[in-house]
N, C-alpha and C. Protein backbone atom coordinates (compact mmCIF):
# COMPACT_ATOMS: atom_id res chain seq x y z
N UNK A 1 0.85 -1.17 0.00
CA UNK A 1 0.00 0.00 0.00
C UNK A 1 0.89 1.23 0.00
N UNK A 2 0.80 2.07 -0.48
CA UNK A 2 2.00 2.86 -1.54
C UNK A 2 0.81 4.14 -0.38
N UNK A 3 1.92 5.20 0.46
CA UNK A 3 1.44 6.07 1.12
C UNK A 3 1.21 7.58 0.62
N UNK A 4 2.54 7.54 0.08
CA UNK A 4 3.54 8.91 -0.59
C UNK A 4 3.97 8.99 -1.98
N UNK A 5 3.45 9.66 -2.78
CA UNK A 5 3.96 10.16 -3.71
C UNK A 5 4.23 11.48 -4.41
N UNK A 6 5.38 11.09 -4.35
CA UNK A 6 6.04 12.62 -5.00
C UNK A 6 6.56 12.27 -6.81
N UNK A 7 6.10 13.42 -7.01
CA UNK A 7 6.15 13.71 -8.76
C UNK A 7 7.29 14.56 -8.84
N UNK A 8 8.59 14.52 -9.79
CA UNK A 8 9.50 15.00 -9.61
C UNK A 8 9.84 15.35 -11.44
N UNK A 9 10.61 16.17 -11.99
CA UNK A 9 11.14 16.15 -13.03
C UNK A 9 10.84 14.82 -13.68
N UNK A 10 11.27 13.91 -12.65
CA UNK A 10 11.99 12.70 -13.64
C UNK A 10 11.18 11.18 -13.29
N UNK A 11 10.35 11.45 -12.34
CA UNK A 11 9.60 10.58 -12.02
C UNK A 11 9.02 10.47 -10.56
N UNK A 12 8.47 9.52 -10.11
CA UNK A 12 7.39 9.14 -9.07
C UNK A 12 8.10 8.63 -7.69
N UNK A 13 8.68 8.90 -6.54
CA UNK A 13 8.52 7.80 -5.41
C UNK A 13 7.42 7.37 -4.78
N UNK A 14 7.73 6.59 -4.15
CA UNK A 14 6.47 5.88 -3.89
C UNK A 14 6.96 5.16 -2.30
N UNK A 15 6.09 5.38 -1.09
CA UNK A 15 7.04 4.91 0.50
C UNK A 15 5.53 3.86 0.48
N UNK A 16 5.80 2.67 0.94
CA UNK A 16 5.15 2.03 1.99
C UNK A 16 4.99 2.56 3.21
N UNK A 17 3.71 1.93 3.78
CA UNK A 17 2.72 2.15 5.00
C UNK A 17 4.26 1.72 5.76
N UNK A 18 4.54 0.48 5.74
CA UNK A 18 5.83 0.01 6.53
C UNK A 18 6.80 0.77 6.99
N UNK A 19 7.28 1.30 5.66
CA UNK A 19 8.86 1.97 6.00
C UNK A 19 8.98 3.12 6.99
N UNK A 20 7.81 3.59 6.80
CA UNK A 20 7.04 4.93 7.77
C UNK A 20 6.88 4.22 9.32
N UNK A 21 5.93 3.13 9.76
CA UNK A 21 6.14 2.50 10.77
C UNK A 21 7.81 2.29 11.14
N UNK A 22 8.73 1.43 10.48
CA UNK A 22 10.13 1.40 10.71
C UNK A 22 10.64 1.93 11.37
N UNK A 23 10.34 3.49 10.86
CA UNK A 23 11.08 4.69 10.96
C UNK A 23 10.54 5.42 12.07
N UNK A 24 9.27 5.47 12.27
CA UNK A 24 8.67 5.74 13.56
C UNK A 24 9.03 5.26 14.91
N UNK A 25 8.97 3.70 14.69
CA UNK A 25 9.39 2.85 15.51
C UNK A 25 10.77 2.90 16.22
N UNK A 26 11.41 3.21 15.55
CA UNK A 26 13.19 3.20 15.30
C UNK A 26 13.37 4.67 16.50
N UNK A 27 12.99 5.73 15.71
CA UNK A 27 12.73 6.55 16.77
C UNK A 27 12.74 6.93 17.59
N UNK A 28 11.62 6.19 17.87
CA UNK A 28 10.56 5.99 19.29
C UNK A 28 11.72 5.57 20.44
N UNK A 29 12.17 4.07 20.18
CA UNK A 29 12.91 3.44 20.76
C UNK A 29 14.17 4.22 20.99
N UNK A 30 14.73 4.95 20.00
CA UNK A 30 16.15 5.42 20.69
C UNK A 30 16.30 6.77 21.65
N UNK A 31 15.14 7.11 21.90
CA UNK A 31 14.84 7.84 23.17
C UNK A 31 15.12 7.12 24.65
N UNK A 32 16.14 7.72 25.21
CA UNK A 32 16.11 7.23 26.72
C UNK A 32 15.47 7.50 27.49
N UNK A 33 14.65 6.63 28.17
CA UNK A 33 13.41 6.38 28.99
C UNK A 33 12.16 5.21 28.30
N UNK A 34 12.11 5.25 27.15
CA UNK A 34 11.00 4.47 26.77
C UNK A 34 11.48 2.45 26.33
N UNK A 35 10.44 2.26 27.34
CA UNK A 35 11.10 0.55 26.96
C UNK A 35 10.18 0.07 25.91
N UNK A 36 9.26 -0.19 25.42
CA UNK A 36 8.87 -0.21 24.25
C UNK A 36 8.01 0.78 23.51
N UNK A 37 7.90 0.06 22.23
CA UNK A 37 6.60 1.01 21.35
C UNK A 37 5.86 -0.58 21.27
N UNK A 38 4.18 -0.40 22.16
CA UNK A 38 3.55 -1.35 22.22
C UNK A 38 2.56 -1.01 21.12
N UNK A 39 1.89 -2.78 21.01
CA UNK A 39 0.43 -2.71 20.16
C UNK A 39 -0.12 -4.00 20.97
N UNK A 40 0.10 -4.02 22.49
CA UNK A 40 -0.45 -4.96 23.13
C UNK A 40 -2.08 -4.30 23.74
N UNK A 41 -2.37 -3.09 24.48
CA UNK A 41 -2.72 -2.71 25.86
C UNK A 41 -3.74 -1.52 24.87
N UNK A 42 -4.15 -1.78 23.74
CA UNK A 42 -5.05 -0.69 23.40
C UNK A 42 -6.34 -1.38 23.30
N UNK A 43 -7.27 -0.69 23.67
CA UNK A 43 -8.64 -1.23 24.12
C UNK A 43 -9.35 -2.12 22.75
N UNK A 44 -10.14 -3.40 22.73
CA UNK A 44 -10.06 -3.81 22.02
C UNK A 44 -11.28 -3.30 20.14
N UNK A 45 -11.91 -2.48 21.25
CA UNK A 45 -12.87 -1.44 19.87
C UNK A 45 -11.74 -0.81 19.23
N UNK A 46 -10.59 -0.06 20.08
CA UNK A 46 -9.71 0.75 18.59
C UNK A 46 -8.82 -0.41 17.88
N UNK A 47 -9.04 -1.69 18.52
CA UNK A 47 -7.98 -2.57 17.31
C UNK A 47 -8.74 -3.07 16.21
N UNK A 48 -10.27 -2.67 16.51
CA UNK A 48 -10.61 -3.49 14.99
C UNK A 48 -11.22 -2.25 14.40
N UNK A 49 -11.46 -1.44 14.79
CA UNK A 49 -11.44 0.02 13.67
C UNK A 49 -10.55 0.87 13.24
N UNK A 50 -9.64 0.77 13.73
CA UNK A 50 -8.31 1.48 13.14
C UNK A 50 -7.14 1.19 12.29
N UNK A 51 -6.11 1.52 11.85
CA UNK A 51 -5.17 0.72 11.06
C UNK A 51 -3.83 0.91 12.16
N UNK A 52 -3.28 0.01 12.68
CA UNK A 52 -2.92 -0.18 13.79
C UNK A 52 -1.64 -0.94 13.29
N UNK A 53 -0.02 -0.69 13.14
CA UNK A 53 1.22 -1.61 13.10
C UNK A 53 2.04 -1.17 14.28
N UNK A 54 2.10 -1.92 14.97
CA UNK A 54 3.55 -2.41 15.71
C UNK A 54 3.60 -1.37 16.59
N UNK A 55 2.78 -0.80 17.11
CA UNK A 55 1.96 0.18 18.10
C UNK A 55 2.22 1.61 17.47
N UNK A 56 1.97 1.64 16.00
CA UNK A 56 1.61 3.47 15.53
C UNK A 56 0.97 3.50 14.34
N UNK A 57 -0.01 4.24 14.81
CA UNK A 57 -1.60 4.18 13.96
C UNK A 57 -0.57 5.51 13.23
N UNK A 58 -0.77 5.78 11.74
CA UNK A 58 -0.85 6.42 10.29
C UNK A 58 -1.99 6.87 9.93
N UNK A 59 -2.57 8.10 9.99
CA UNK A 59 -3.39 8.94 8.76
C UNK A 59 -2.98 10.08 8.40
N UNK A 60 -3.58 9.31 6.56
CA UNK A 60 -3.12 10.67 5.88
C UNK A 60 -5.34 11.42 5.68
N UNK A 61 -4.28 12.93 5.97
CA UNK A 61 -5.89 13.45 6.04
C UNK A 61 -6.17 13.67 4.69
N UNK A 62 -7.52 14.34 4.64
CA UNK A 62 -7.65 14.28 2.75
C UNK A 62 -6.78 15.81 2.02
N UNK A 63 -6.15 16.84 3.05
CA UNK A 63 -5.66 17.48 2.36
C UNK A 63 -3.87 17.47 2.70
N UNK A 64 -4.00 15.94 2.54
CA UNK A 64 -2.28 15.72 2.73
C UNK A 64 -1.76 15.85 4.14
N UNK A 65 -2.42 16.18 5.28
CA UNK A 65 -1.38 16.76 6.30
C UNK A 65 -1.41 14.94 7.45
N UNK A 66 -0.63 14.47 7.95
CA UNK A 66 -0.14 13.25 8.31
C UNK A 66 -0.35 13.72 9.67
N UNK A 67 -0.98 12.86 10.16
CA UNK A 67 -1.27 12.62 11.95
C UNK A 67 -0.67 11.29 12.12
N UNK A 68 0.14 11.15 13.45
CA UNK A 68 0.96 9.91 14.08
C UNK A 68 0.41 9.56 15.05
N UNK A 69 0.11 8.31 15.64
CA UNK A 69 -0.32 7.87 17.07
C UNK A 69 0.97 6.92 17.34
N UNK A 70 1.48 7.23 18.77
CA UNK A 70 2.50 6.24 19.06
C UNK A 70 2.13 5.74 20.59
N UNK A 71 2.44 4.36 20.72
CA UNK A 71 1.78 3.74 22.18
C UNK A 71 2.99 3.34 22.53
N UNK A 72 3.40 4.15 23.50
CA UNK A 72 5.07 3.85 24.44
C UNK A 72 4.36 2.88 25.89
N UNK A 73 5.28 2.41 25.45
CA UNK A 73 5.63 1.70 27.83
C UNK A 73 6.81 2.28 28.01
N UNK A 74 6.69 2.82 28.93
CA UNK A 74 8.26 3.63 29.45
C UNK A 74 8.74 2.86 30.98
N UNK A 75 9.95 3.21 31.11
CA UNK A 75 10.79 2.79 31.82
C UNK A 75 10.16 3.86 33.30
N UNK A 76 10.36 3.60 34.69
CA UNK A 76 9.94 3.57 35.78
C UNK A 76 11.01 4.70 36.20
N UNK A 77 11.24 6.04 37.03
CA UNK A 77 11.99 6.48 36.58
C UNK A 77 12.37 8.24 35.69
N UNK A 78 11.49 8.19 34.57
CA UNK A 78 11.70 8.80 33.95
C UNK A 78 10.53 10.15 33.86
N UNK A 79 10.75 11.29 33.20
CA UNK A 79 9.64 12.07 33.70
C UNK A 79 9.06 12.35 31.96
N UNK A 80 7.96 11.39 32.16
CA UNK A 80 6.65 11.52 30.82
C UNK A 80 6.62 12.69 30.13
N UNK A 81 6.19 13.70 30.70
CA UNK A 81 5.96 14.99 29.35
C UNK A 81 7.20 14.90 28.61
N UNK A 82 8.78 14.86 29.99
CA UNK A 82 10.14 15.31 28.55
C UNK A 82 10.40 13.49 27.74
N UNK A 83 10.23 12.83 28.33
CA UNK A 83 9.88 11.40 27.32
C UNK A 83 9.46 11.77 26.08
N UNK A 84 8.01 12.00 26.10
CA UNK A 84 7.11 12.47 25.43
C UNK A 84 7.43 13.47 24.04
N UNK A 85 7.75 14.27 24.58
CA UNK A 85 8.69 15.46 24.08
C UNK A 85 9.65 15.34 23.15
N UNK A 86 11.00 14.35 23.55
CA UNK A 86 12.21 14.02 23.21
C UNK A 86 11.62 12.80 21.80
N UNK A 87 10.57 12.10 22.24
CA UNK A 87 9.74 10.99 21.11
C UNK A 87 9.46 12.03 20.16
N UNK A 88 8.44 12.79 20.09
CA UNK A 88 7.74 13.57 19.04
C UNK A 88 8.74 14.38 18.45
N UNK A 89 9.83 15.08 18.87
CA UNK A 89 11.13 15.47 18.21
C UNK A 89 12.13 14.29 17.66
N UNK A 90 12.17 13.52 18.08
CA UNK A 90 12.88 12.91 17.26
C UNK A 90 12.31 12.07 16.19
N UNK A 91 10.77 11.61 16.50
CA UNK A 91 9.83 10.86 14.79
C UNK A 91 10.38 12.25 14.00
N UNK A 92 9.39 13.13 13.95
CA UNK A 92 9.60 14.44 13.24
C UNK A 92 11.24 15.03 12.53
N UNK A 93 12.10 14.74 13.65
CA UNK A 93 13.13 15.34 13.06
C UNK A 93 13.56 13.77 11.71
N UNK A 94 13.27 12.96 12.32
CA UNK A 94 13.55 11.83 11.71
C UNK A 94 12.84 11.77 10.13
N UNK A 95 11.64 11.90 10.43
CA UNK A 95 10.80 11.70 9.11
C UNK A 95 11.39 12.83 8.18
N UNK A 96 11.75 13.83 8.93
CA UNK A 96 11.85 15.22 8.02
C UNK A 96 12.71 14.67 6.81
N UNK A 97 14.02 14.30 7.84
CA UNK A 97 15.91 13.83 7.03
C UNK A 97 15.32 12.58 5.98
N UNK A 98 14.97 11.58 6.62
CA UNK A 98 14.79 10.52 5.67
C UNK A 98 13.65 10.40 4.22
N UNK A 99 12.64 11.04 5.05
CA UNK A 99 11.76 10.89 4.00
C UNK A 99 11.22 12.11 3.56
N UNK A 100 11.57 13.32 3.76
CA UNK A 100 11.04 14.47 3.74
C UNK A 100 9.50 14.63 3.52
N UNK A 101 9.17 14.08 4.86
CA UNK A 101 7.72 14.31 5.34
C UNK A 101 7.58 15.04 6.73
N UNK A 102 6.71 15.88 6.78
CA UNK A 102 6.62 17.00 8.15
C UNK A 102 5.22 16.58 8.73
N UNK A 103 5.09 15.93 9.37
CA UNK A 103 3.81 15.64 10.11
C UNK A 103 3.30 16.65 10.66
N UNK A 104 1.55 16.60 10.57
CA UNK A 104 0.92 17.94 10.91
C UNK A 104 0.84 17.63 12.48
N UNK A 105 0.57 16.74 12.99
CA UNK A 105 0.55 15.83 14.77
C UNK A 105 1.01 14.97 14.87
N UNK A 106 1.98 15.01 16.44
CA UNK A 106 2.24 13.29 16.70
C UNK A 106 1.96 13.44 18.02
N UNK A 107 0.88 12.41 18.23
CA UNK A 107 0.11 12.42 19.63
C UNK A 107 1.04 10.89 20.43
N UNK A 108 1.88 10.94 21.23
CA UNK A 108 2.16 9.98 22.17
C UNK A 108 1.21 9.86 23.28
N UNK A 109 1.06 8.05 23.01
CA UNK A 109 0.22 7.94 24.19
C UNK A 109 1.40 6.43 25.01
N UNK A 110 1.19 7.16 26.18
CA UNK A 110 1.42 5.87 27.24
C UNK A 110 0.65 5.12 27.84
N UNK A 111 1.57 3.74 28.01
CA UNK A 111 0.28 2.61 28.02
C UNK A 111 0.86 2.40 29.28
N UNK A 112 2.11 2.34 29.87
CA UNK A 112 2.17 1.31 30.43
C UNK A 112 3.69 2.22 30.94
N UNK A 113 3.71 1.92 32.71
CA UNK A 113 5.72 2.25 33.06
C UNK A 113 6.00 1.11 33.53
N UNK A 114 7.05 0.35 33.09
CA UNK A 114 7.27 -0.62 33.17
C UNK A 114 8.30 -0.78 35.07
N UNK A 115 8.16 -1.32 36.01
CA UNK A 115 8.30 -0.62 37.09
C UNK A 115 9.22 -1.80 37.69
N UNK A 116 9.22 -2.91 36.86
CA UNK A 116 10.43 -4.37 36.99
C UNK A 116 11.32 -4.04 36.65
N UNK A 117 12.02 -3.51 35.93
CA UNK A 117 13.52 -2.85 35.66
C UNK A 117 13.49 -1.12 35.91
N UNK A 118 14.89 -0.91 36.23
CA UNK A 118 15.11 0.01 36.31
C UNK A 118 16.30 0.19 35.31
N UNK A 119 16.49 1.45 34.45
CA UNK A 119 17.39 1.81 33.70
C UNK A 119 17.89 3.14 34.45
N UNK A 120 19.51 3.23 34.88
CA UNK A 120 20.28 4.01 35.16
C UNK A 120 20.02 5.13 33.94
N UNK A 121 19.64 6.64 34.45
CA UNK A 121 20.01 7.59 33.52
C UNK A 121 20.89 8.24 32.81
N UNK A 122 20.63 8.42 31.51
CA UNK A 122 21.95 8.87 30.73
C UNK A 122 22.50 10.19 31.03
């Protein structure tokens, strides 16, 4: 399912739904504080109406502008809003470099602080 296309001089790209998850995902994770990006713990009405990978829902609106949903479990520890914060700057700065896409929202939601490990701060 072909998300993105750009028309250029010379021809067409074209990104998968995927590579966008990847890249989200990838992200997500290299923020210190967050122990996963879940798609376990979301209530079970938004898993069968939504389009839902590897815990980050994708829409494109009808006049192009891209909304992100991301479902973190974070580490026990850490303080949520700058988590939060440090996630949505780095999808964004991320999507910008790789795929030169600027998301109009990226809403982080937490599911879960994971409170069995503890990770020493960086």
């Amino acid at each position: 399912m072909a998300v993105k296309n750009n028309e250029a001089n010379n021809g067409k790209i074209t990104l998968d739904r995927k590579i966008l998850v990847s890249i989200i995902n990838l992200a997500a994770k290299e923020i210190n504080g967050v122990e996963s990006v879940s798609n376990t713990e979301r209530p079970w009405y938004k898993k069968l109406f939504s389009r839902y990978d590897d815990g980050v829902e994708i829409k494109f609106e009808k006049n192009g502008a891209l909304t992100i949903d991301v479902y973190l479990n974070l580490f026990v520890g850490f303080s949520v809003p700058d988590v939060a914060y440090r996630v949505q700057e780095n999808i964004r700065n991320s999507l910008s470099t790789m795929v030169a896409l600027k998301p109009l929202k990226i809403n982080i939601h937490v599911l879960n602080v994971e409170c069995d490990k503890e990770v020493q701060h960086a």
